[in-house]
C-alpha atoms as a PDB file:
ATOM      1  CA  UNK A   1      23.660   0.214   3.521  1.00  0.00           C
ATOM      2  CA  UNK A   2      25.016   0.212   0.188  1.00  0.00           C
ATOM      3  CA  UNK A   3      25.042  -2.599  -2.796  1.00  0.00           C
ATOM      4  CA  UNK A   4      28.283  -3.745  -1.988  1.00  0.00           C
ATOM      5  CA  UNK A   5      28.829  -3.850   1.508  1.00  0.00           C
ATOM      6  CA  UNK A   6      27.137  -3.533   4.716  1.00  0.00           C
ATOM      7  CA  UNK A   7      27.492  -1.409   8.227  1.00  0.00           C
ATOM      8  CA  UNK A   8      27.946  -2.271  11.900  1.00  0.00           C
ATOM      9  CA  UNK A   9      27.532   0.527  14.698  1.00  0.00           C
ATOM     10  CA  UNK A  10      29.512  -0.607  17.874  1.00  0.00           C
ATOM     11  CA  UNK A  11      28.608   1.946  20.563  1.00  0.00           C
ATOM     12  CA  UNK A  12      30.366   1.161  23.375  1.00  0.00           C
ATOM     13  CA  UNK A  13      28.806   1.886  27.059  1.00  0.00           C
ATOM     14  CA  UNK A  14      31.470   4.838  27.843  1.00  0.00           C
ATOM     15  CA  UNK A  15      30.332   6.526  25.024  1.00  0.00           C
ATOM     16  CA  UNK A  16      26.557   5.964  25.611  1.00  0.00           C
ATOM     17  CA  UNK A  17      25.147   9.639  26.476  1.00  0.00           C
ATOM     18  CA  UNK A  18      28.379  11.994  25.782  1.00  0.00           C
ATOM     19  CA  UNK A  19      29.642  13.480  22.680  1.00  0.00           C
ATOM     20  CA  UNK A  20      31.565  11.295  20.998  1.00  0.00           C
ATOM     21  CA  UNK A  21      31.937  10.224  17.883  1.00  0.00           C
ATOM     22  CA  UNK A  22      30.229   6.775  17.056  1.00  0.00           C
ATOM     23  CA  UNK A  23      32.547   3.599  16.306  1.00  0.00           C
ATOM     24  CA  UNK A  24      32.088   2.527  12.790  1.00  0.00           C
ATOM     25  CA  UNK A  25      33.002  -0.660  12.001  1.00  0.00           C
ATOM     26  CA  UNK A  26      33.259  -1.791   8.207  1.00  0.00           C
ATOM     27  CA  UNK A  27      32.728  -4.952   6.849  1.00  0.00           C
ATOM     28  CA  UNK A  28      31.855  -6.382   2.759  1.00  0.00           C
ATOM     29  CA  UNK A  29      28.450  -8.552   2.876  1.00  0.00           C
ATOM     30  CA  UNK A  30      28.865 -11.937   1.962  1.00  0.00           C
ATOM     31  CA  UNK A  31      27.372 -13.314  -1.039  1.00  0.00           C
ATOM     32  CA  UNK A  32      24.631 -14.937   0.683  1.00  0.00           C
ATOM     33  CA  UNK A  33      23.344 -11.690   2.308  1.00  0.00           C
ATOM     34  CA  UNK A  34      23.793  -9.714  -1.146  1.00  0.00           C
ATOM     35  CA  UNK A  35      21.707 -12.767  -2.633  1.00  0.00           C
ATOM     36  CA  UNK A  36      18.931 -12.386   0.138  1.00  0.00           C
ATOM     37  CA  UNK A  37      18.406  -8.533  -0.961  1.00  0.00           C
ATOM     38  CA  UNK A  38      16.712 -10.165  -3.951  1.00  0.00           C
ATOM     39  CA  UNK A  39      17.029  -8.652  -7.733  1.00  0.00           C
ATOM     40  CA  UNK A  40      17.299  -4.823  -7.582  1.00  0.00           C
ATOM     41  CA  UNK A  41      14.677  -5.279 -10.395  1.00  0.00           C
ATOM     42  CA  UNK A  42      12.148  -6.223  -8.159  1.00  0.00           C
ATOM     43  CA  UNK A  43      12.633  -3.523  -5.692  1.00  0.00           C
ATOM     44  CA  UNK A  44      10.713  -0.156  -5.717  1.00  0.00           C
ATOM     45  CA  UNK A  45      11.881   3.688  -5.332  1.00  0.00           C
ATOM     46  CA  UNK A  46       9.329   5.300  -3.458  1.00  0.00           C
ATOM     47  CA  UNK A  47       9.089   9.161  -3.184  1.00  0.00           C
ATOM     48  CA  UNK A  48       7.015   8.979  -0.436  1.00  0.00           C
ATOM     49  CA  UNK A  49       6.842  12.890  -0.499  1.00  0.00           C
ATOM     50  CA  UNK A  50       4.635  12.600  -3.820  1.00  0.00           C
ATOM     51  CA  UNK A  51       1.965  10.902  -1.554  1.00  0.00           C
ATOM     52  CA  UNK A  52      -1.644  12.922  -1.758  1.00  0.00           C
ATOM     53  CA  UNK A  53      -3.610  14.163   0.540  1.00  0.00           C
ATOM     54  CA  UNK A  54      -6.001  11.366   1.619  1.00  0.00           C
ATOM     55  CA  UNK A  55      -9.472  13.029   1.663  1.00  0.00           C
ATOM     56  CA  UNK A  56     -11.671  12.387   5.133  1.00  0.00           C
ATOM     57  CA  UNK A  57     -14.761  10.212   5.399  1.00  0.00           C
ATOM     58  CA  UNK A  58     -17.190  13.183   5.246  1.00  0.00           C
ATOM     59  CA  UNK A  59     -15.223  14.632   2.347  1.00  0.00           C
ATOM     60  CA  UNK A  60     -15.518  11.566   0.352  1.00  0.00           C
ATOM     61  CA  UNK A  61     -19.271  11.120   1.446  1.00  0.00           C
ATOM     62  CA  UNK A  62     -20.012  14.595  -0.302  1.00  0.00           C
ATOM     63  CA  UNK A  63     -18.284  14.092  -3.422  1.00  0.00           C
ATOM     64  CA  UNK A  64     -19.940  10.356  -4.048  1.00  0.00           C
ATOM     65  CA  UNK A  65     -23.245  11.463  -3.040  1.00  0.00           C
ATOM     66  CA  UNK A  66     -23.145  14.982  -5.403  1.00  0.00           C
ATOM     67  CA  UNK A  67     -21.910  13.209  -8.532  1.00  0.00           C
ATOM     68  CA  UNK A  68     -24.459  10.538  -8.127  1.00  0.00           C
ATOM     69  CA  UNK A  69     -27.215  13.641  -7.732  1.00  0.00           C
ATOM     70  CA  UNK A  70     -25.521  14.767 -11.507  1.00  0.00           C
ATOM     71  CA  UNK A  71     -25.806  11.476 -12.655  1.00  0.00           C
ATOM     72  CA  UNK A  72     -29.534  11.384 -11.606  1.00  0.00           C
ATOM     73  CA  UNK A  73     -30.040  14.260 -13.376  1.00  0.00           C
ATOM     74  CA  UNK A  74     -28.942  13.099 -16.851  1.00  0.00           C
ATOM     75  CA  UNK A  75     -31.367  10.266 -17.084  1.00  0.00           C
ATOM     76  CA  UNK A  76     -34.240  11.064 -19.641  1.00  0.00           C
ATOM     77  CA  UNK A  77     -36.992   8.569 -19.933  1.00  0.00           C
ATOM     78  CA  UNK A  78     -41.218   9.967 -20.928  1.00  0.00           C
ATOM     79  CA  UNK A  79     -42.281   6.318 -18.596  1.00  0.00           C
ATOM     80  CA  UNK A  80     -42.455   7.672 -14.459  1.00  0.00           C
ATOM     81  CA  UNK A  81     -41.844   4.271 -13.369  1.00  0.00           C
ATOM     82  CA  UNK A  82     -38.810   3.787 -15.972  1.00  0.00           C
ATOM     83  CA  UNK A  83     -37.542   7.102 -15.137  1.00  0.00           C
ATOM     84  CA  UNK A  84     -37.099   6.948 -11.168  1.00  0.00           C
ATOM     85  CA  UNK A  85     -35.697   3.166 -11.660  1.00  0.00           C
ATOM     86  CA  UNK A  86     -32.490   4.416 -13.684  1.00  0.00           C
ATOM     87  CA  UNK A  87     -32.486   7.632 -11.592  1.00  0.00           C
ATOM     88  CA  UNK A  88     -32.178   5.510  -8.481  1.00  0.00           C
ATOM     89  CA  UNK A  89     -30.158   2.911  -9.840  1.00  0.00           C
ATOM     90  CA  UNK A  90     -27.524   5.295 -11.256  1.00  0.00           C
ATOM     91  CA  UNK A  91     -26.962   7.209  -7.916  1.00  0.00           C
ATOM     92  CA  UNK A  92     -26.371   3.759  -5.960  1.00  0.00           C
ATOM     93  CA  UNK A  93     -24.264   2.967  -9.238  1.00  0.00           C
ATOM     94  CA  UNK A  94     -22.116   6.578  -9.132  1.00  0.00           C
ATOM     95  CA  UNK A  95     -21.820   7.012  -5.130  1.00  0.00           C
ATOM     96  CA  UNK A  96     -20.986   3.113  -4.998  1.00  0.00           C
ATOM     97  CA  UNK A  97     -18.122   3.820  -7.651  1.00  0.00           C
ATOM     98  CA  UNK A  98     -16.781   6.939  -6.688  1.00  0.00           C
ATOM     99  CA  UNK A  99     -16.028   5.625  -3.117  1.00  0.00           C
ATOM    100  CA  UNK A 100     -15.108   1.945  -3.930  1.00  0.00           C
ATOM    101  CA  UNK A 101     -12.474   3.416  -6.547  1.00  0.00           C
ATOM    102  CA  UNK A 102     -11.199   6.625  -4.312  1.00  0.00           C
ATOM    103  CA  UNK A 103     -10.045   3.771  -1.639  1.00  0.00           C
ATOM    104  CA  UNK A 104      -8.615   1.773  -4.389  1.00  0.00           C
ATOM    105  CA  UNK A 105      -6.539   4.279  -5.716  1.00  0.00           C
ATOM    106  CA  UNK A 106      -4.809   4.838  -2.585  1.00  0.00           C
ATOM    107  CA  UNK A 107      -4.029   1.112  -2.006  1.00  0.00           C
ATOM    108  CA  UNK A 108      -2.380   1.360  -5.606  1.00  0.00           C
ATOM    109  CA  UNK A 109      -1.002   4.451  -4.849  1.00  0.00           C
ATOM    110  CA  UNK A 110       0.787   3.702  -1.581  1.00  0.00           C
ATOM    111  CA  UNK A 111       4.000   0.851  -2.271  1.00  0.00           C
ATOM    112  CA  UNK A 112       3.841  -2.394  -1.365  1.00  0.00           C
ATOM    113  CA  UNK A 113       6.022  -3.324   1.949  1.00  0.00           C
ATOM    114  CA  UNK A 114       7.225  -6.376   0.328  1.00  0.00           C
ATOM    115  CA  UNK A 115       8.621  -4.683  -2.666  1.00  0.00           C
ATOM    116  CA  UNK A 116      10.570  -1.959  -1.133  1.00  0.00           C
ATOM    117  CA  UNK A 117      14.470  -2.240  -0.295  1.00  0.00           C
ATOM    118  CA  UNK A 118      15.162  -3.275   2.948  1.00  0.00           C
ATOM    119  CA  UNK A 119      16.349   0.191   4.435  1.00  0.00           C
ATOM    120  CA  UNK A 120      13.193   1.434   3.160  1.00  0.00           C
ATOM    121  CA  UNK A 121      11.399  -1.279   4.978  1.00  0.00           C
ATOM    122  CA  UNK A 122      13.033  -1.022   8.694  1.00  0.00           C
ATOM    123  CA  UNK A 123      12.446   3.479   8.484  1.00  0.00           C
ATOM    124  CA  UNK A 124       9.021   2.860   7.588  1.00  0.00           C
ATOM    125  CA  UNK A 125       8.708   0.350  10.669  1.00  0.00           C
ATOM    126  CA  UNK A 126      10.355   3.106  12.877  1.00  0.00           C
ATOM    127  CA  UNK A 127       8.639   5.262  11.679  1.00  0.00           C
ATOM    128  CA  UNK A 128       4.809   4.172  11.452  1.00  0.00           C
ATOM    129  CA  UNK A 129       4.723   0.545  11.817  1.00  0.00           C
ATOM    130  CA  UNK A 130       5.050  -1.814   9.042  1.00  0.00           C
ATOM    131  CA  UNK A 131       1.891  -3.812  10.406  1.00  0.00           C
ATOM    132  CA  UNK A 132      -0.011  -0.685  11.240  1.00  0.00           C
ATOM    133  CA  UNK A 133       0.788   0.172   7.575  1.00  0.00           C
ATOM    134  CA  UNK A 134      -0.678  -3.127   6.017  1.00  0.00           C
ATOM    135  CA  UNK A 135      -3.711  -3.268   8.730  1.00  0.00           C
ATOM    136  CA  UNK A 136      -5.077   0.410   7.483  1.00  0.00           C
ATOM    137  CA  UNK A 137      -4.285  -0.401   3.908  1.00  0.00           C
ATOM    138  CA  UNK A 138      -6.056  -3.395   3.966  1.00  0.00           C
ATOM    139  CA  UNK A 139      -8.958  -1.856   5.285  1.00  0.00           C
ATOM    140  CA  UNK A 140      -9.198   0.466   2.475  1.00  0.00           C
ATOM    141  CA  UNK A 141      -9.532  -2.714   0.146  1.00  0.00           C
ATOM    142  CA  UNK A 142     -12.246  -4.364   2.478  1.00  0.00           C
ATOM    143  CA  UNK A 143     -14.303  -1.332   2.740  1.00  0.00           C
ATOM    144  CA  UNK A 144     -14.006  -1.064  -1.069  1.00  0.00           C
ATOM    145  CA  UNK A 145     -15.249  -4.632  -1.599  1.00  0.00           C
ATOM    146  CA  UNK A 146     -18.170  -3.802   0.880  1.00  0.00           C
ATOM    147  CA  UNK A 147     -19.314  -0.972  -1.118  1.00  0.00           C
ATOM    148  CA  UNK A 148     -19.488  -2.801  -4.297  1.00  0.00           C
ATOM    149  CA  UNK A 149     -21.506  -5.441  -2.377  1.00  0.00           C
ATOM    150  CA  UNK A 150     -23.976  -3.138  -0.818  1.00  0.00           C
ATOM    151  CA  UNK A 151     -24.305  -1.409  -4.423  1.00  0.00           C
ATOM    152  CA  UNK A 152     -24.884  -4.810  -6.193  1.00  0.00           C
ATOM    153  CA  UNK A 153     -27.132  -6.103  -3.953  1.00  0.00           C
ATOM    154  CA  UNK A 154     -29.594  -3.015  -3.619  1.00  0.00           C
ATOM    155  CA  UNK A 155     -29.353  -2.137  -7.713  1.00  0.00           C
ATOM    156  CA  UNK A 156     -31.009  -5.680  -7.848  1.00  0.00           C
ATOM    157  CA  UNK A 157     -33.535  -4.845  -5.495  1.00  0.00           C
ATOM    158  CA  UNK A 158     -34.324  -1.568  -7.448  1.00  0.00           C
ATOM    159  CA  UNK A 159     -34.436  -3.026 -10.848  1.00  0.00           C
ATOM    160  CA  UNK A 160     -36.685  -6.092  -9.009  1.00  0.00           C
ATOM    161  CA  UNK A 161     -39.253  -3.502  -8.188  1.00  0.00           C
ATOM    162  CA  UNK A 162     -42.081  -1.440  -9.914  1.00  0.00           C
ATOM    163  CA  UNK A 163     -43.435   0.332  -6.558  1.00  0.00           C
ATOM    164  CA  UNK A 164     -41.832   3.597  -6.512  1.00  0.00           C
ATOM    165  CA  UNK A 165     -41.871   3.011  -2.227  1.00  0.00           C
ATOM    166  CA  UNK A 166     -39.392   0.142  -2.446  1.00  0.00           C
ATOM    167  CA  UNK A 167     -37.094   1.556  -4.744  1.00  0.00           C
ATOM    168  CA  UNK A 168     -36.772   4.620  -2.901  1.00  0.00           C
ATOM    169  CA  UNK A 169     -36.295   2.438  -0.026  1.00  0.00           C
ATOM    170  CA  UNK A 170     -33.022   0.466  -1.749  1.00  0.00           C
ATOM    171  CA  UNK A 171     -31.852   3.891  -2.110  1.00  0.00           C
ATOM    172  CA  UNK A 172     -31.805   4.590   1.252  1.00  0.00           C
ATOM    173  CA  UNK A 173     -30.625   1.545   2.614  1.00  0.00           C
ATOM    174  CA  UNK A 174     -27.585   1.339   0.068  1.00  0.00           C
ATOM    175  CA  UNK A 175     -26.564   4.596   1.130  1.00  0.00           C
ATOM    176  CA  UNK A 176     -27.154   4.167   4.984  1.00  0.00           C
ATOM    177  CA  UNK A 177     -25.105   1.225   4.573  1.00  0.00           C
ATOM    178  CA  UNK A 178     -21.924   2.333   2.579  1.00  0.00           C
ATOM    179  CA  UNK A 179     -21.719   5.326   5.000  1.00  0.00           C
ATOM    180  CA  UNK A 180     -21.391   2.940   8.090  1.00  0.00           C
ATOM    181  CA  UNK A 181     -18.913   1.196   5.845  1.00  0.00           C
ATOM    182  CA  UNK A 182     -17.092   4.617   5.215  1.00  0.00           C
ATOM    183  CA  UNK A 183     -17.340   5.370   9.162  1.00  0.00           C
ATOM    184  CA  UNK A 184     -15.449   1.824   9.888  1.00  0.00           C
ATOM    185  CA  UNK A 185     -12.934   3.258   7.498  1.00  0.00           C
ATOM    186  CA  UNK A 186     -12.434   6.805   8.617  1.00  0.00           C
ATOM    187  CA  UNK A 187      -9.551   5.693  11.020  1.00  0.00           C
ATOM    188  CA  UNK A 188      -7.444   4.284   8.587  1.00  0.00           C
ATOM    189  CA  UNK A 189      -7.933   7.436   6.455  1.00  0.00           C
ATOM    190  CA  UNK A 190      -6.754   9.477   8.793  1.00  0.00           C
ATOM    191  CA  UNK A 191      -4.146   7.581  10.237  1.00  0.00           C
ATOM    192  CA  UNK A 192      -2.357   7.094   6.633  1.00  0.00           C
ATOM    193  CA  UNK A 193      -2.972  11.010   6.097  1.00  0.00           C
ATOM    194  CA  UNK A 194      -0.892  11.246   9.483  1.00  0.00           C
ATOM    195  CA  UNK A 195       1.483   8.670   8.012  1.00  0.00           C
ATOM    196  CA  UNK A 196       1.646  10.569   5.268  1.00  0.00           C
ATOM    197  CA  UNK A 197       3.240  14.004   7.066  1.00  0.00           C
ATOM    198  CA  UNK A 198       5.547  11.307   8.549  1.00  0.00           C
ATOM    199  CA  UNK A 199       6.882   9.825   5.615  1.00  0.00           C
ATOM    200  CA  UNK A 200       7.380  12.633   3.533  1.00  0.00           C
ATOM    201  CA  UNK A 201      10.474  13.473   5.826  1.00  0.00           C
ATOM    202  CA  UNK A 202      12.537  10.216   5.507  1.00  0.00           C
ATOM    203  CA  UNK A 203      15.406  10.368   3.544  1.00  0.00           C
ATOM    204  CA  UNK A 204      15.303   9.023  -0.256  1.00  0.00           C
ATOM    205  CA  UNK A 205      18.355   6.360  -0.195  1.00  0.00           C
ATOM    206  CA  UNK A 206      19.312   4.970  -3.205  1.00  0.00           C
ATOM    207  CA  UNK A 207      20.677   1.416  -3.238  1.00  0.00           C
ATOM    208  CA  UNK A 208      22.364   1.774  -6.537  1.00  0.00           C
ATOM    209  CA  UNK A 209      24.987   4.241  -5.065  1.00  0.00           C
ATOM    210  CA  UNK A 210      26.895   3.114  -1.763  1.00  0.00           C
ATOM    211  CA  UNK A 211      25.728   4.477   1.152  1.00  0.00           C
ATOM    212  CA  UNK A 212      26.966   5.083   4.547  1.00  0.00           C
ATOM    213  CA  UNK A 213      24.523   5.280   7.774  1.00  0.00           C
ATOM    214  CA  UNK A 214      25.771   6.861  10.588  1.00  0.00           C
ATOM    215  CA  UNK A 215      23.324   6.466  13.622  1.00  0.00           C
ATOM    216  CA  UNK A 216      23.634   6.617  17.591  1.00  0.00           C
ATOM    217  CA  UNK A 217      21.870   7.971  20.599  1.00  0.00           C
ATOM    218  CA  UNK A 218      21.102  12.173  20.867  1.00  0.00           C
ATOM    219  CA  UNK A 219      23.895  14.202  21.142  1.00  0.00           C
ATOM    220  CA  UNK A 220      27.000  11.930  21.019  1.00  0.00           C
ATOM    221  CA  UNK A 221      28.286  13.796  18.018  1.00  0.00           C
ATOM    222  CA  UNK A 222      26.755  12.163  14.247  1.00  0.00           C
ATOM    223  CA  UNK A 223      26.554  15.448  13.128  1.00  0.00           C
ATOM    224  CA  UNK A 224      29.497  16.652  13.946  1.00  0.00           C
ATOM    225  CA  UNK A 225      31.360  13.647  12.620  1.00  0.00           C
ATOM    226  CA  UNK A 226      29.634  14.081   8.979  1.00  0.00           C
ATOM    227  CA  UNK A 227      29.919  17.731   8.900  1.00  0.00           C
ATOM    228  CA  UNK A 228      33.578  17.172   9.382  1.00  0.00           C
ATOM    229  CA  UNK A 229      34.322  14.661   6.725  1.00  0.00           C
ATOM    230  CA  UNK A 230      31.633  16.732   4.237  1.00  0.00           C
ATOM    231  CA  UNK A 231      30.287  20.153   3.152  1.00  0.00           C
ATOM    232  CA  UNK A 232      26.873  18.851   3.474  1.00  0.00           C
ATOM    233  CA  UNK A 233      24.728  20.856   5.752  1.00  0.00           C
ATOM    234  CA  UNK A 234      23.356  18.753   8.541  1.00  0.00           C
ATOM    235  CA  UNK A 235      19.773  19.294   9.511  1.00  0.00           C
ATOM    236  CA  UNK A 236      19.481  19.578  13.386  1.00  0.00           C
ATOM    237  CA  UNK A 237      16.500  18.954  15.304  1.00  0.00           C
ATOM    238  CA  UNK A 238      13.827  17.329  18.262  1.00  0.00           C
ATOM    239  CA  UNK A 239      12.368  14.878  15.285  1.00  0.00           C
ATOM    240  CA  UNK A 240      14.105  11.667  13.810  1.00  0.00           C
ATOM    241  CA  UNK A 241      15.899  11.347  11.006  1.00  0.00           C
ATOM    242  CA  UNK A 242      17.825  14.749  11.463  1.00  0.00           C
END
């Protein structure tokens, strides 16, 4: 689909399983439909293939729970009881930020569904899902919010405290708890890694420049037909978009 007209594939039942050629049939997009595309200002280029790796549950676990031990180890105070308070408090504090803003950045990271062109839209729906993509995103942001909670609410019950048993306690629980958060979350981190593998092989259309789609069941000749009206080299194979 280009920004100045629009493409209908007629494939008619003869020609349904054989090689032949698909019908293309032409036809300038009214002003209504070029109007419903919204501004091209609002729209987003995504190279999806610039999508990091997503790291796994565990992976984030150890990285949290390491640079809160570093943290721990930077506090200096002569009082015990003053000492183990900010010790404590600053590992729920580190672990609670390192995960809570790892999730976040991938939310930011990955585009918005509602701000991408609409050719951009329909191959990530064949592709992943455009509601499987905005359930596991969205449970990257709740698990985020959770973590902050948990933190918030067992910092308080730490700096509440002068009994070294109940601090150490809050500890515990805070971290018991945002694991079990991270474990409800593990799915979504792997499925958007998966997504990720996915995505990285659509094609990068852009909307600017008119565009022709050619599409049509296996083996009735797409191919063929652009390698005969290009040079381009047509990649050939069991997966889609090829």
């Amino acid at each position: 689909m280009g920004p100045f007209g629009q493409l209908d594939f007629a494939f008619p039942s003869r020609h349904i399983g054989r090689r032949t050629p698909p019908i293309l049939n032409l036809r300038a997009a009214s002003f209504e439909e070029q109007w419903a595309r919204g501004p091209t200002g609002a729209e987003v280029k995504v190279a999806w293939r610039r999508l990091s790796t997503i790291l796994t549950k565990d992976e984030m676990l150890d990285k949290a729970y390491g640079r809160a031990r570093k943290a721990s180890d930077r506090v200096d105070d002569p009082v015990k009881v003053f000492r183990v308070r900010k010790q404590l408090t600053r590992m729920v504090q580190t672990a609670a930020d390192v995960l809570s803003e790892g999730l976040e950045d991938k939310v930011r990271e990955w585009p918005s569904l509602n701000h991408l062109p609409i050719f951009d839209q329909a191959m990530v729906d064949a592709s992943v899902g455009c509601d499987l993509y905005r359930h596991h995103l969205s449970m990257l942001t709740w698990g985020s919010k959770q973590i902050r909670n948990i933190a918030n609410q067992n910092v308080k019950k730490i700096t509440r405290s002068s009994r070294f048993e109940v601090m150490h306690q809050a500890r515990k629980e805070a971290y018991g708890r945002i694991s079990s958060i991270m474990r409800r979350v593990s799915s979504s981190l792997q499925w958007l890694n998966d997504s990720r593998l996915v995505l990285r092989k659509l094609p990068e259309i852009d909307e600017a420049n008119p565009t022709i789609v050619v599409c049509g069941a296996p083996n009735v000749g797409k191919s063929a037909f652009i390698s005969s009206l290009s040079s381009g080299n047509m990649e050939v194979n069991h997966y889609p978009f090829t």
